[in-house]
C-alpha atoms as a PDB file:
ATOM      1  CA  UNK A   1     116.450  87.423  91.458  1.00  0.00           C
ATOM      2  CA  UNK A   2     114.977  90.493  90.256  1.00  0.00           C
ATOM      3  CA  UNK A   3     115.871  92.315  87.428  1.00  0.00           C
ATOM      4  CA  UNK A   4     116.094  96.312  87.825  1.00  0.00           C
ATOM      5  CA  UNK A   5     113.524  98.432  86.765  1.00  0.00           C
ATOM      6  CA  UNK A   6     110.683  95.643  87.631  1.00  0.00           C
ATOM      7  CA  UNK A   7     107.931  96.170  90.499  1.00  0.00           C
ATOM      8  CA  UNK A   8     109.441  95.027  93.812  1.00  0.00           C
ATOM      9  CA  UNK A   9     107.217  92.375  95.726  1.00  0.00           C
ATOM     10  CA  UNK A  10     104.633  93.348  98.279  1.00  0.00           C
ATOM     11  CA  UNK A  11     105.551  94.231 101.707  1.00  0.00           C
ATOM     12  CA  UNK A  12     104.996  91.369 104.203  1.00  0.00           C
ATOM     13  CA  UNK A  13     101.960  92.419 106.501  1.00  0.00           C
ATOM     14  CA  UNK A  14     104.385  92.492 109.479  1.00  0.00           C
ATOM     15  CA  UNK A  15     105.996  95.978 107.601  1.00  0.00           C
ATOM     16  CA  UNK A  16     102.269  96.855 106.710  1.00  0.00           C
ATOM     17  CA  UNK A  17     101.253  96.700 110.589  1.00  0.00           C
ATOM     18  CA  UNK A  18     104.255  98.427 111.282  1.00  0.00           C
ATOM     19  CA  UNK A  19     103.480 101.436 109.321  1.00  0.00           C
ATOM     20  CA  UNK A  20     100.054 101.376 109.542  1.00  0.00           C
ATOM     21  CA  UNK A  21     100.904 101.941 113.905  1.00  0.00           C
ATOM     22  CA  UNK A  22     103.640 104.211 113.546  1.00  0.00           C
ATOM     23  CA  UNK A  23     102.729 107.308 115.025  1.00  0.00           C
ATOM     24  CA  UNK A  24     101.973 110.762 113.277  1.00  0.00           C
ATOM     25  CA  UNK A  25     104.775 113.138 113.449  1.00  0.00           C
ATOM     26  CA  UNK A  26     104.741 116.411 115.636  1.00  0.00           C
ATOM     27  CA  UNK A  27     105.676 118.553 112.055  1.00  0.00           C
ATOM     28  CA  UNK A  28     103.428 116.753 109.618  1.00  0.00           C
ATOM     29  CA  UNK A  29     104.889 116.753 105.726  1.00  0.00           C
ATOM     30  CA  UNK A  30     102.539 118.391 103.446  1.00  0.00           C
ATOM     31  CA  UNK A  31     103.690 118.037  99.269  1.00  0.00           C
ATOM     32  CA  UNK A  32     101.734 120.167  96.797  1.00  0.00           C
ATOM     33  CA  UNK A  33     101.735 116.912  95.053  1.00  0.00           C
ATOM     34  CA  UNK A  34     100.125 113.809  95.319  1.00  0.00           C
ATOM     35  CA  UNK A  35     102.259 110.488  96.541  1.00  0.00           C
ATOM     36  CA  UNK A  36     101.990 108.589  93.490  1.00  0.00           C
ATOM     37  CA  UNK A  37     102.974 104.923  93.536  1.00  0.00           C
ATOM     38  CA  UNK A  38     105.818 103.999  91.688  1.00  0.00           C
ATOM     39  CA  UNK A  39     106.845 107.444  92.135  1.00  0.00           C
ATOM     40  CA  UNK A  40     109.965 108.605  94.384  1.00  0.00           C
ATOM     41  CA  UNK A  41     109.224 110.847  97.022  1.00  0.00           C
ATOM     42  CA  UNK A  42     110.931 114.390  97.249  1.00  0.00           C
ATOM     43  CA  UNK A  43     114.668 114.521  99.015  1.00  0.00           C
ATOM     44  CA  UNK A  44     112.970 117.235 101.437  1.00  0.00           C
ATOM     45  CA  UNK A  45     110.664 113.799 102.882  1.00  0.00           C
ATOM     46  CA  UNK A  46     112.386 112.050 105.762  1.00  0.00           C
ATOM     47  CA  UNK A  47     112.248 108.745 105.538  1.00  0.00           C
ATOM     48  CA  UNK A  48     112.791 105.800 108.348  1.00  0.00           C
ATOM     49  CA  UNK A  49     114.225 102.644 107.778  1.00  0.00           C
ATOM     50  CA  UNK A  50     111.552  99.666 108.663  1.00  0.00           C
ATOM     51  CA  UNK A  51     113.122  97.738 112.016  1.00  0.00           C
ATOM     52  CA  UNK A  52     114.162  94.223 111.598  1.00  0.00           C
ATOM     53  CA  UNK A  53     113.169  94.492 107.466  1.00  0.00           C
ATOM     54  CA  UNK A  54     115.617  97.374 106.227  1.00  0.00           C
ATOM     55  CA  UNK A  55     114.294  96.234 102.560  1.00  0.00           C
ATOM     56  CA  UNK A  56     111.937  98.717 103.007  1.00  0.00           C
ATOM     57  CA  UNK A  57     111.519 102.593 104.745  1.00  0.00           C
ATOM     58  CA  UNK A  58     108.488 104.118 105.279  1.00  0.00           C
ATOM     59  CA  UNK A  59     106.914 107.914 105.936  1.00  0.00           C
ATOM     60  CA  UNK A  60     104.345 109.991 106.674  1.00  0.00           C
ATOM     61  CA  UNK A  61     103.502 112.300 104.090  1.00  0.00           C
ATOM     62  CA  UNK A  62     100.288 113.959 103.098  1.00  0.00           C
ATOM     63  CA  UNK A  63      98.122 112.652 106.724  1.00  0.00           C
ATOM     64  CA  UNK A  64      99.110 109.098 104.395  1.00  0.00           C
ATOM     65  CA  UNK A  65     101.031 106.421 105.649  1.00  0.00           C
ATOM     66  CA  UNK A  66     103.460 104.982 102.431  1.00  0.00           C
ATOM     67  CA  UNK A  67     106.064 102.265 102.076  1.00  0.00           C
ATOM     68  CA  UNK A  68     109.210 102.705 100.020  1.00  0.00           C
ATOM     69  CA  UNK A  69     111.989 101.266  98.416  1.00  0.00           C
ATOM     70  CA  UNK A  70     114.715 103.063 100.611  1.00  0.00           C
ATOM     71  CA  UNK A  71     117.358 102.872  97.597  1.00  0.00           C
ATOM     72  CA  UNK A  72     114.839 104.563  95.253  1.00  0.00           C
ATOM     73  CA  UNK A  73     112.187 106.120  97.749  1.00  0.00           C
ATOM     74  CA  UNK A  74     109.847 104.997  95.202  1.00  0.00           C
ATOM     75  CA  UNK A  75     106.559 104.124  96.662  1.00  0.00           C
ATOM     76  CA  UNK A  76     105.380 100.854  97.018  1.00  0.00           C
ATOM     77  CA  UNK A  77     102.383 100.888  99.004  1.00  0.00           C
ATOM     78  CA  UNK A  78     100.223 103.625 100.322  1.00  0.00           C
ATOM     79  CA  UNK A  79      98.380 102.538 103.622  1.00  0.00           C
ATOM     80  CA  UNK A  80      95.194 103.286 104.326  1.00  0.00           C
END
């Protein structure tokens, strides 16, 4: 069980492949700041819920592909 606050594990490689072939969006998101990992992205970013794995939610932001923790929209991964 893991204890709040503490790194969540990896995403398995089918969430990876799954955000790595999403496609790009027609209105791309553009942040004056950088995604940071371990950071939470901004309200204003849409995130979607990963199919069949809704432990994690990904997005576009930045022309980079990211993973996050949909309670926290920290990132967890950025793909490259």
């Amino acid at each position: 069980m893991a204890v709040a606050g503490t790194a969540i594990d990896p995403p398995p490689e089918r969430v990876v492949t799954y955000v790595r072939e999403a496609p790009m969006p027609i209105e791309p998101v553009i942040l004056e700041e950088k995604v940071v990992l371990g950071e939470a992205l901004p309200t204003a970013v849409a995130v979607k819920q990963v199919p069949e794995n809704p432990k994690y939610s990904c997005a576009i932001v930045n022309k980079q592909r990211v993973i996050v923790e949909p309670s926290s929209r920290k990132v967890i991964q950025v793909i490259d």
